[in-house]
Protein backbone atom coordinates (compact mmCIF):
# COMPACT_ATOMS: atom_id res chain seq x y z
CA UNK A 1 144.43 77.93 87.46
CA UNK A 2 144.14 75.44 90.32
CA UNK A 3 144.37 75.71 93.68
CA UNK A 4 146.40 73.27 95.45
CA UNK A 5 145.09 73.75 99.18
CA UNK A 6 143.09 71.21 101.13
CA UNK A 7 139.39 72.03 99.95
CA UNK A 8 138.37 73.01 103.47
CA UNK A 9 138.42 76.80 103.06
CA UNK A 10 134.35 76.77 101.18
CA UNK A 11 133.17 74.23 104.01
CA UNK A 12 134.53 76.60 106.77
CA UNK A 13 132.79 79.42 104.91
CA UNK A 14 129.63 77.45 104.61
CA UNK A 15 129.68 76.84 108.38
CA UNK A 16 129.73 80.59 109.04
CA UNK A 17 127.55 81.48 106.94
CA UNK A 18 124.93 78.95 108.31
CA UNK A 19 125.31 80.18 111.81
CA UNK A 20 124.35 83.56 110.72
CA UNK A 21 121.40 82.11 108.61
CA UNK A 22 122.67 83.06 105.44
CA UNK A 23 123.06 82.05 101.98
CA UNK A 24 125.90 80.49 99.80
CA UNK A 25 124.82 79.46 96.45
CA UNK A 26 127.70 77.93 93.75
CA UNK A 27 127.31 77.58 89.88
CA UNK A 28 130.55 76.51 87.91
CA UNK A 29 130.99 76.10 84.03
CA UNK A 30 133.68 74.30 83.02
CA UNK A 31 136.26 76.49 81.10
CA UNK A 32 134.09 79.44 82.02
CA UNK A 33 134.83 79.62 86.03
CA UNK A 34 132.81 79.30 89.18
CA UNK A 35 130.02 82.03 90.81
CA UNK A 36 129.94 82.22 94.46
CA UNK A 37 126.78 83.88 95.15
CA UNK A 38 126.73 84.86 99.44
CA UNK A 39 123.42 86.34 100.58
CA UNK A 40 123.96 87.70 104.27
CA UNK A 41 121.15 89.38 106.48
CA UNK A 42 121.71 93.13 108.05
CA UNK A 43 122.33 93.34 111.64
CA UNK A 44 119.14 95.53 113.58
CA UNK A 45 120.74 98.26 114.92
């Protein structure tokens, strides 16, 4: 399957997770898929 959008919906996502000094990590096989790995920190109470 292929998505037919404009490709900005992973640079938006990288943006927020930057400002909250997170984590996005990608690994893609080809005719295997793609792993979005997204490491977020724990707000202090």
């Amino acid at each position: 399957m292929v998505a037919g959008g404009a490709g900005l919906g992973l640079s938006v996502t990288q943006n927020i997770i930057n400002e909250h000094k997170g984590f996005i990590g990608v690994e893609s096989q080809i005719g295997k898929g793609t792993k979005l790995t997204i490491i977020l920190h724990a707000a202090k109470e």
